[in-house]
Protein backbone atom coordinates (compact mmCIF):
# COMPACT_ATOMS: atom_id res chain seq x y z
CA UNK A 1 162.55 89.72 136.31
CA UNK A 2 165.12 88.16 133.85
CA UNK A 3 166.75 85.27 134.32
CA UNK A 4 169.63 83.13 132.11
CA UNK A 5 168.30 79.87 133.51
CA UNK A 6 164.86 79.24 132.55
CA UNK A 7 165.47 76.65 129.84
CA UNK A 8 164.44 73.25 132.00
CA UNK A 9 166.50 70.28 131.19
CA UNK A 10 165.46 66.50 131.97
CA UNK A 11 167.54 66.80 134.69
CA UNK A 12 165.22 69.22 136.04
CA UNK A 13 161.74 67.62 134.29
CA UNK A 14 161.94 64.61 135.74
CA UNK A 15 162.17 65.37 139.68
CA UNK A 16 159.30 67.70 138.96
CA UNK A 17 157.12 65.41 138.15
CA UNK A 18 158.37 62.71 141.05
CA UNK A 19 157.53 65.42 143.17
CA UNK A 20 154.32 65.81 141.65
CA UNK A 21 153.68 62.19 141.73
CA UNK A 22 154.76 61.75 145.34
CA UNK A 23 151.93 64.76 146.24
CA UNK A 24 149.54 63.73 144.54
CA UNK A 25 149.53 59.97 146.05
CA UNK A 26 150.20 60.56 149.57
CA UNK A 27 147.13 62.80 149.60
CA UNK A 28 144.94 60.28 147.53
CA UNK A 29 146.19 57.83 150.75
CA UNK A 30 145.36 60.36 153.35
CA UNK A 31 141.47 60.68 151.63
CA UNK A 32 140.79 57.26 151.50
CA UNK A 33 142.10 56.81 154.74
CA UNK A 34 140.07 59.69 156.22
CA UNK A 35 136.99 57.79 154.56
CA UNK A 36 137.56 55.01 156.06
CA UNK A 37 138.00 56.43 159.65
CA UNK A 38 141.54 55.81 160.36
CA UNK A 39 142.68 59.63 160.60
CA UNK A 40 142.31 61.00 164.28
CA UNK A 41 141.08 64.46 162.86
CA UNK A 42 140.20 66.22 159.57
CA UNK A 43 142.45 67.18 156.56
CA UNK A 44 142.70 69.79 153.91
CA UNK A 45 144.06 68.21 150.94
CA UNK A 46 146.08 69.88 148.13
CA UNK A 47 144.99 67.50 144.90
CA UNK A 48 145.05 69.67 142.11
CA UNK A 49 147.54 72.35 142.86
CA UNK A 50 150.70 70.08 143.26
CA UNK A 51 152.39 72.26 140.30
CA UNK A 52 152.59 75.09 142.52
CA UNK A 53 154.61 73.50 145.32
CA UNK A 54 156.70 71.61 143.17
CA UNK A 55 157.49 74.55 140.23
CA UNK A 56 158.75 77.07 143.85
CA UNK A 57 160.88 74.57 145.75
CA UNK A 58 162.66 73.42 142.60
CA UNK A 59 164.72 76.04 143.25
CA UNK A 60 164.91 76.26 146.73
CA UNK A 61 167.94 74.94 149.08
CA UNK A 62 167.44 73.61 152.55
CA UNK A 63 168.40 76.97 153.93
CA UNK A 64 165.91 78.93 152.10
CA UNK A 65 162.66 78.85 154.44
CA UNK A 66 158.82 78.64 153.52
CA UNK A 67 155.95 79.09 155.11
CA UNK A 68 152.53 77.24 154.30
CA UNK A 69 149.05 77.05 154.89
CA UNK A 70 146.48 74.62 156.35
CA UNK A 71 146.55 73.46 152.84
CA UNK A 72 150.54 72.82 153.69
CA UNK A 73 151.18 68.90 152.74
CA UNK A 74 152.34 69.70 149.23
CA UNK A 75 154.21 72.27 150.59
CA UNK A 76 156.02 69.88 153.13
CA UNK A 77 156.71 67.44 150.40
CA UNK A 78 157.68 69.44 147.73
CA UNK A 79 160.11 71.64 150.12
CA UNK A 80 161.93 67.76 151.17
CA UNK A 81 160.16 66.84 154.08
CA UNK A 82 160.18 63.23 154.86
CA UNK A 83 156.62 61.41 154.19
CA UNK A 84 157.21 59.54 156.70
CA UNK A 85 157.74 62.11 159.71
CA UNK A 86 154.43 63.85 158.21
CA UNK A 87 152.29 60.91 157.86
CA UNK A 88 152.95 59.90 161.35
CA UNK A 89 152.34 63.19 162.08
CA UNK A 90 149.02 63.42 160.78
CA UNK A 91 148.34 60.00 162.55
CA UNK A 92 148.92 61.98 165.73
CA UNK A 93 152.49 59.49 166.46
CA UNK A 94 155.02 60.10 168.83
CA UNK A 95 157.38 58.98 165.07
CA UNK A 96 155.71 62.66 163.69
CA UNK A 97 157.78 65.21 162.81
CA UNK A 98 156.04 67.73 165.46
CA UNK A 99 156.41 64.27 167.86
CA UNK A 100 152.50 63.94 167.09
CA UNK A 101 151.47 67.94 168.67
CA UNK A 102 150.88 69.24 165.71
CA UNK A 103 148.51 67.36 163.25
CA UNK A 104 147.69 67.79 159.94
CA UNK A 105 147.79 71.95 159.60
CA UNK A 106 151.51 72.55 161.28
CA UNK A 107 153.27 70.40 159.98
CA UNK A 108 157.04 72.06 159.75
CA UNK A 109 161.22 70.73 160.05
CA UNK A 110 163.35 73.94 160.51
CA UNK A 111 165.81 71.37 159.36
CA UNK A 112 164.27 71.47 155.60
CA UNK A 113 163.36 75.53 156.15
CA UNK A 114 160.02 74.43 156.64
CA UNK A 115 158.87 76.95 159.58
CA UNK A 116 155.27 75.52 159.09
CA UNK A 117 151.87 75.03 157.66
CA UNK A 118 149.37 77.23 159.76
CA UNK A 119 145.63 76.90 160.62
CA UNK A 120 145.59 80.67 160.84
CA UNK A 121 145.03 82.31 157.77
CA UNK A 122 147.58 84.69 156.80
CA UNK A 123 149.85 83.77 159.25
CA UNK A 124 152.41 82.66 157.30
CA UNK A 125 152.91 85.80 155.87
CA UNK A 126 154.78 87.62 158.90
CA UNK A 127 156.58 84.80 159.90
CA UNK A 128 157.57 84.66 156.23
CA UNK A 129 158.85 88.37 156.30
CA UNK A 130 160.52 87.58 159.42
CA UNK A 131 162.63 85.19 158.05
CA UNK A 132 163.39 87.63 155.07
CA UNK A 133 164.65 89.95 157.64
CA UNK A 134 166.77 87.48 159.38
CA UNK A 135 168.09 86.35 155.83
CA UNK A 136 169.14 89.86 154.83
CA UNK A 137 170.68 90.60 158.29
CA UNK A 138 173.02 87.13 157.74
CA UNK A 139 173.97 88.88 154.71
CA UNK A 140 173.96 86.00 152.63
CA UNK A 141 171.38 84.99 149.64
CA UNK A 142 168.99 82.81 151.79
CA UNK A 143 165.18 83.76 150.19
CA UNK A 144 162.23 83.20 152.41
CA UNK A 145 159.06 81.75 150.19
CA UNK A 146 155.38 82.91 151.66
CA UNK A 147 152.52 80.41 150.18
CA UNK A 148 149.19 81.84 150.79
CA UNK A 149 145.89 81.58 149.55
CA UNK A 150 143.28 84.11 148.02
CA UNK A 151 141.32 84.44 151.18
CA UNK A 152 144.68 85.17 152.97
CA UNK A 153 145.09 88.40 150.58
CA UNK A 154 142.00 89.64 152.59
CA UNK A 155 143.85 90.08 155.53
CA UNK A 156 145.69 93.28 156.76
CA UNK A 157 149.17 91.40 157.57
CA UNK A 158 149.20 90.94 153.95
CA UNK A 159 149.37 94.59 152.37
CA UNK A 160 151.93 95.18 155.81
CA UNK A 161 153.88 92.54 154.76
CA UNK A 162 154.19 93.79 151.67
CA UNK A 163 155.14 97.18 152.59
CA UNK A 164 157.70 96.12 155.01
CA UNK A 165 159.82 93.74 152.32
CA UNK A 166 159.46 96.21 149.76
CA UNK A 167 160.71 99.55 151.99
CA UNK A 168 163.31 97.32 153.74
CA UNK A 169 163.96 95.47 150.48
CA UNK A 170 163.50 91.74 151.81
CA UNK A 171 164.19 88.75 150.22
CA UNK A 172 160.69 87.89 150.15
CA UNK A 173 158.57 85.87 147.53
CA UNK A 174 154.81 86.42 147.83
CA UNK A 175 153.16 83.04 145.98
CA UNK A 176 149.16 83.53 146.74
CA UNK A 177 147.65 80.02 145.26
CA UNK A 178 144.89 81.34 143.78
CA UNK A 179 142.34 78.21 143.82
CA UNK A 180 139.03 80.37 143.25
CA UNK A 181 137.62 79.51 146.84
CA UNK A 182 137.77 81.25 149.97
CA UNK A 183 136.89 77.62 151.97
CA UNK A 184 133.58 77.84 150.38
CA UNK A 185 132.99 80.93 149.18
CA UNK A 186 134.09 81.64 145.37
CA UNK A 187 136.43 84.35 145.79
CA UNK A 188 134.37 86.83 142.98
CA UNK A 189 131.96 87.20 145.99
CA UNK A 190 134.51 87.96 148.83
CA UNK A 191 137.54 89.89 147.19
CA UNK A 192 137.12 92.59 145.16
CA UNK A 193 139.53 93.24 142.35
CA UNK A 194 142.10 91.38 141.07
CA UNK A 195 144.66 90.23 143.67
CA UNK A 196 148.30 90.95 141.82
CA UNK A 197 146.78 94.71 141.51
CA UNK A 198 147.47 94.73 145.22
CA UNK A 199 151.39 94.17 145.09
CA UNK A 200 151.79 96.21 142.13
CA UNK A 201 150.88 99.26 144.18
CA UNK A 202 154.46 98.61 145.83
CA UNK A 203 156.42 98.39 141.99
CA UNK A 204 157.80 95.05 143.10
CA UNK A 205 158.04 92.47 140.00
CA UNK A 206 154.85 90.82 139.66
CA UNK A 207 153.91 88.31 137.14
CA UNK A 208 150.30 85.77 137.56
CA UNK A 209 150.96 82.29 135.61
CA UNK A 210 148.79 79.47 134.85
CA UNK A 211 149.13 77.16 138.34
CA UNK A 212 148.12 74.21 136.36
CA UNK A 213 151.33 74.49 133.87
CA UNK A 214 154.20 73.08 136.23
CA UNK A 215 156.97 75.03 134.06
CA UNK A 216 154.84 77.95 133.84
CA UNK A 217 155.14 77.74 138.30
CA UNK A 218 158.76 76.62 137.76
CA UNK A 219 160.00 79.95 135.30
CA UNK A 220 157.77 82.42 137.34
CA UNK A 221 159.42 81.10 140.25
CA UNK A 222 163.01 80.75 139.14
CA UNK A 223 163.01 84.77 138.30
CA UNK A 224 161.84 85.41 141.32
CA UNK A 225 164.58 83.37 143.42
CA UNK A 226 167.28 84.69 141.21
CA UNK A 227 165.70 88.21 141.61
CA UNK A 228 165.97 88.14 145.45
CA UNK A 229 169.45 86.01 145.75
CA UNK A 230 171.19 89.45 144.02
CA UNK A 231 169.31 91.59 146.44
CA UNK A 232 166.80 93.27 144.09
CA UNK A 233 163.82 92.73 146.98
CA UNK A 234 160.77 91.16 147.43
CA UNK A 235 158.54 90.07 144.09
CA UNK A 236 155.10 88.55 143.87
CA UNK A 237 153.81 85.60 141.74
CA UNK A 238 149.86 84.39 141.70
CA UNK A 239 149.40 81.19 140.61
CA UNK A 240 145.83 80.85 139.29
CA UNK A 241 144.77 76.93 140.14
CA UNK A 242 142.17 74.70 141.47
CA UNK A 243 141.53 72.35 144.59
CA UNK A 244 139.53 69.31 142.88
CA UNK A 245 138.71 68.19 146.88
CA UNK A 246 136.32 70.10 148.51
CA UNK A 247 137.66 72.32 151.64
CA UNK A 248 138.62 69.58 153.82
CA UNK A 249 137.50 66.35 153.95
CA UNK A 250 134.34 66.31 156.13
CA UNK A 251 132.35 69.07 154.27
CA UNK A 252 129.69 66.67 152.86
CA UNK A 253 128.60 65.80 156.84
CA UNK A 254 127.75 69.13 157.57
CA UNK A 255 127.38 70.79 154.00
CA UNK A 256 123.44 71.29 153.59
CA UNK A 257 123.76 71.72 149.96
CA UNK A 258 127.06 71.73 147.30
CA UNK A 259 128.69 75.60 146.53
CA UNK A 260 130.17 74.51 143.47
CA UNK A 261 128.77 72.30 140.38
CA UNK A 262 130.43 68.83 139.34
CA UNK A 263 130.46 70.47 135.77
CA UNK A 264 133.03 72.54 137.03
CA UNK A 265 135.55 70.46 139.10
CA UNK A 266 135.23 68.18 135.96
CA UNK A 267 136.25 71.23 133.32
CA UNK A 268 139.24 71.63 135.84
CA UNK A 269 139.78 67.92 136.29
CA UNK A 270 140.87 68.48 132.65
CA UNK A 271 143.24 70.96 133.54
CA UNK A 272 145.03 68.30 135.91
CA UNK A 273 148.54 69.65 136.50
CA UNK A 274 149.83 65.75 136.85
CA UNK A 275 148.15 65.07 133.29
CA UNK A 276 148.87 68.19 131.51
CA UNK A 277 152.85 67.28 132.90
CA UNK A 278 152.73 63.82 131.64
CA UNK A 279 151.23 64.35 128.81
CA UNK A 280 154.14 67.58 127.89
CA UNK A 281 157.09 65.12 128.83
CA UNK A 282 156.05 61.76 126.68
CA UNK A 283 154.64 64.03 124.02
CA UNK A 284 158.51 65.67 124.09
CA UNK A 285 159.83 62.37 124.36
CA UNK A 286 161.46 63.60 127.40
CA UNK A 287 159.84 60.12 129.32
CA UNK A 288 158.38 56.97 127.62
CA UNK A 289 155.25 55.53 129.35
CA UNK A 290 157.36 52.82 130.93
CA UNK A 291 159.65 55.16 132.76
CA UNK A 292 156.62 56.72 134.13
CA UNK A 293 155.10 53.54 135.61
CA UNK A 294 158.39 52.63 136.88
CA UNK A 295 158.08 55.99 138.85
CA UNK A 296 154.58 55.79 139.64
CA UNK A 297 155.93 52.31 141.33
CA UNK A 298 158.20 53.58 143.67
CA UNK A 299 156.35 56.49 145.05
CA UNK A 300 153.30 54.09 145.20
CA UNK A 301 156.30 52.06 147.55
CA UNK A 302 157.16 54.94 149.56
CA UNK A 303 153.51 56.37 150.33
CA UNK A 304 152.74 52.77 151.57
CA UNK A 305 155.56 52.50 153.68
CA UNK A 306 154.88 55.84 155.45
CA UNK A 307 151.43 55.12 155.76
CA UNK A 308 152.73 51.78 157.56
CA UNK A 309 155.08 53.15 159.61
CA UNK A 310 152.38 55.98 160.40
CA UNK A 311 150.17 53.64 161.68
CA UNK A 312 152.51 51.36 163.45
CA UNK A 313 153.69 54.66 165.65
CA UNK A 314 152.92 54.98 169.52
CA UNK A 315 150.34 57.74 170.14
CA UNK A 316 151.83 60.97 171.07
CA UNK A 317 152.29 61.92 174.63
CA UNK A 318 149.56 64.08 176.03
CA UNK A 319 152.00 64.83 178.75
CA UNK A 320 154.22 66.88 175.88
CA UNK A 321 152.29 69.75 176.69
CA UNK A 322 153.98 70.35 179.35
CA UNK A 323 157.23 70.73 177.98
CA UNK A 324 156.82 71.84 174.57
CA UNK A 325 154.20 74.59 175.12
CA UNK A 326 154.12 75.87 178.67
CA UNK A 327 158.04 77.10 180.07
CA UNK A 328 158.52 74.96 183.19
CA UNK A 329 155.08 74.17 183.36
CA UNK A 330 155.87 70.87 185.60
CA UNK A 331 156.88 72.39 188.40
């Protein structure tokens, strides 16, 4: 996959690592608020891989469409979606973008081409291909962008997913964020192989990239967009990164004993994608420190303002079921 754009100006630079920012610090809010028993349920959080999110949807347009995961905040953010609408929505509030239904793990605005984070594993990928198909049928250059995770390559939807862009030559982008855990098993002792072998059984471009290196994310990524906006078909990126929170944030109440050492989520804590991008853009002179605090200001503004108007929201209707899941259940 070639591309003539891959050169990243500060233009581009800079809203990466807003986006970054603004991931990274609406999560850190949604721990400590889970801690301190304000959340009405459990949440998966996505500290650590915020390069992946950001490096796709920098090239993505409101009519392009994604599907996520139950790992699917960065996703939402990094794709446009208001922090408001999802905090509320996490806060189960009528103000939540899914009116307070959905929680947490489905969060989604078609408006955005968000279709939705998923507590199913592997469900994103059909839905994913489905919106290919619908994008090649429009005949336009709309790309659909499937984020998945390693344990989501185990599944069978995934190789027929795969088959199905490739014969019917779908604007498809396969993005498998591979964070080394299948929930909490290390994925050496649940998948066997290497995962990018699988979709280069179907010749489709295929390329892995460090997940930690935001331009690394953001060149792998622009090939592939550019690659399926001229028709050439579905392509396949894995992004090899880290979740430096466990799971979700409950495990330690029911975990009996830790599955992975401190030694190592502190050898990947050096690997931060934030710090590795901060450190690239003042060492560039690209940003000065005060630029970046002046940042780090305002999205500390907006995630404390959407945590505000998350929790001054009206709970969300239990009576909703009735119209938004069951056809004229009423009556």
């Amino acid at each position: 996959m070639n591309s003539t754009n891959l050169d990243p100006t500060k233009d581009t630079l800079v809203p990466l690592l807003r986006r970054m920012l603004l991931i990274r610090r609406v999560e850190e809010r949604l721990s400590a608020d889970f801690h301190a028993g304000k959340l009405p349920g459990g949440v998966h959080l996505y500290i650590g891989q915020e390069a992946v999110a950001a490096g796709v949807c920098a090239h993505l347009r409101d009519s392009d469409t994604i599907t996520s995961t139950h790992r699917g905040h960065g996703h939402f953010l990094a794709k446009g979606g208001s922090p408001r609408a999802m905090m509320a929505e996490i806060w189960g509030k009528q103000e939540g973008i899914c009116r307070g239904m959905g929680g947490s793990m489905h969060v989604a605005d078609v408006s955005k081409g968000i279709l939705g984070a998923n507590g199913i594993v592997a469900a994103g990928l059909a839905i994913a291909t489905g919106s290919a198909f619908a994008a090649k049928l429009d005949k336009g250059d709309r790309v659909a962008v499937c984020f998945f995770g390693d344990g989501a390559s185990n599944q069978g939807t995934f190789m027929e997913c795969l088959n199905v862009s490739t014969l019917w030559q779908l604007p498809t982008i396969f993005v498998c964020e591979n964070n080394n855990f299948s929930e909490f098993s290390p994925t050496a002792t649940v998948t066997a192989g290497a995962i990018i072998d699988r979709a280069r059984a179907f010749k489709i471009p295929c390329t892995a990239v460090d997940g930690n290196d935001v331009l690394a994310v953001w060149r792998a990524a622009g090939a592939a967009v550019e690659h399926a906006r001229k028709g050439g078909g579905p392509s396949f990126i894995e992004a090899h990164t880290y979740r430096l929170h466990g799971h979700l944030e409950a495990e330690k109440s029911f975990l009996k004993s830790p599955y992975r050492e401190d030694r190592e989520i502190e050898e990947w804590r050096q690997r931060d994608p934030l710090r590795r991008f901060k450190d690239y853009l003042t060492g560039e002179r690209i940003c000065d420190g005060g630029e970046i605090d002046a940042l780090e200001a305002e999205i500390a503004e907006i995630v404390e303002d959407a945590a505000r108007f998350a929790e001054a929201g009206e709970p969300a209707d239990p009576n909703l079921v009735f119209d938004i899941m069951f056809h004229e259940q009423r009556a």
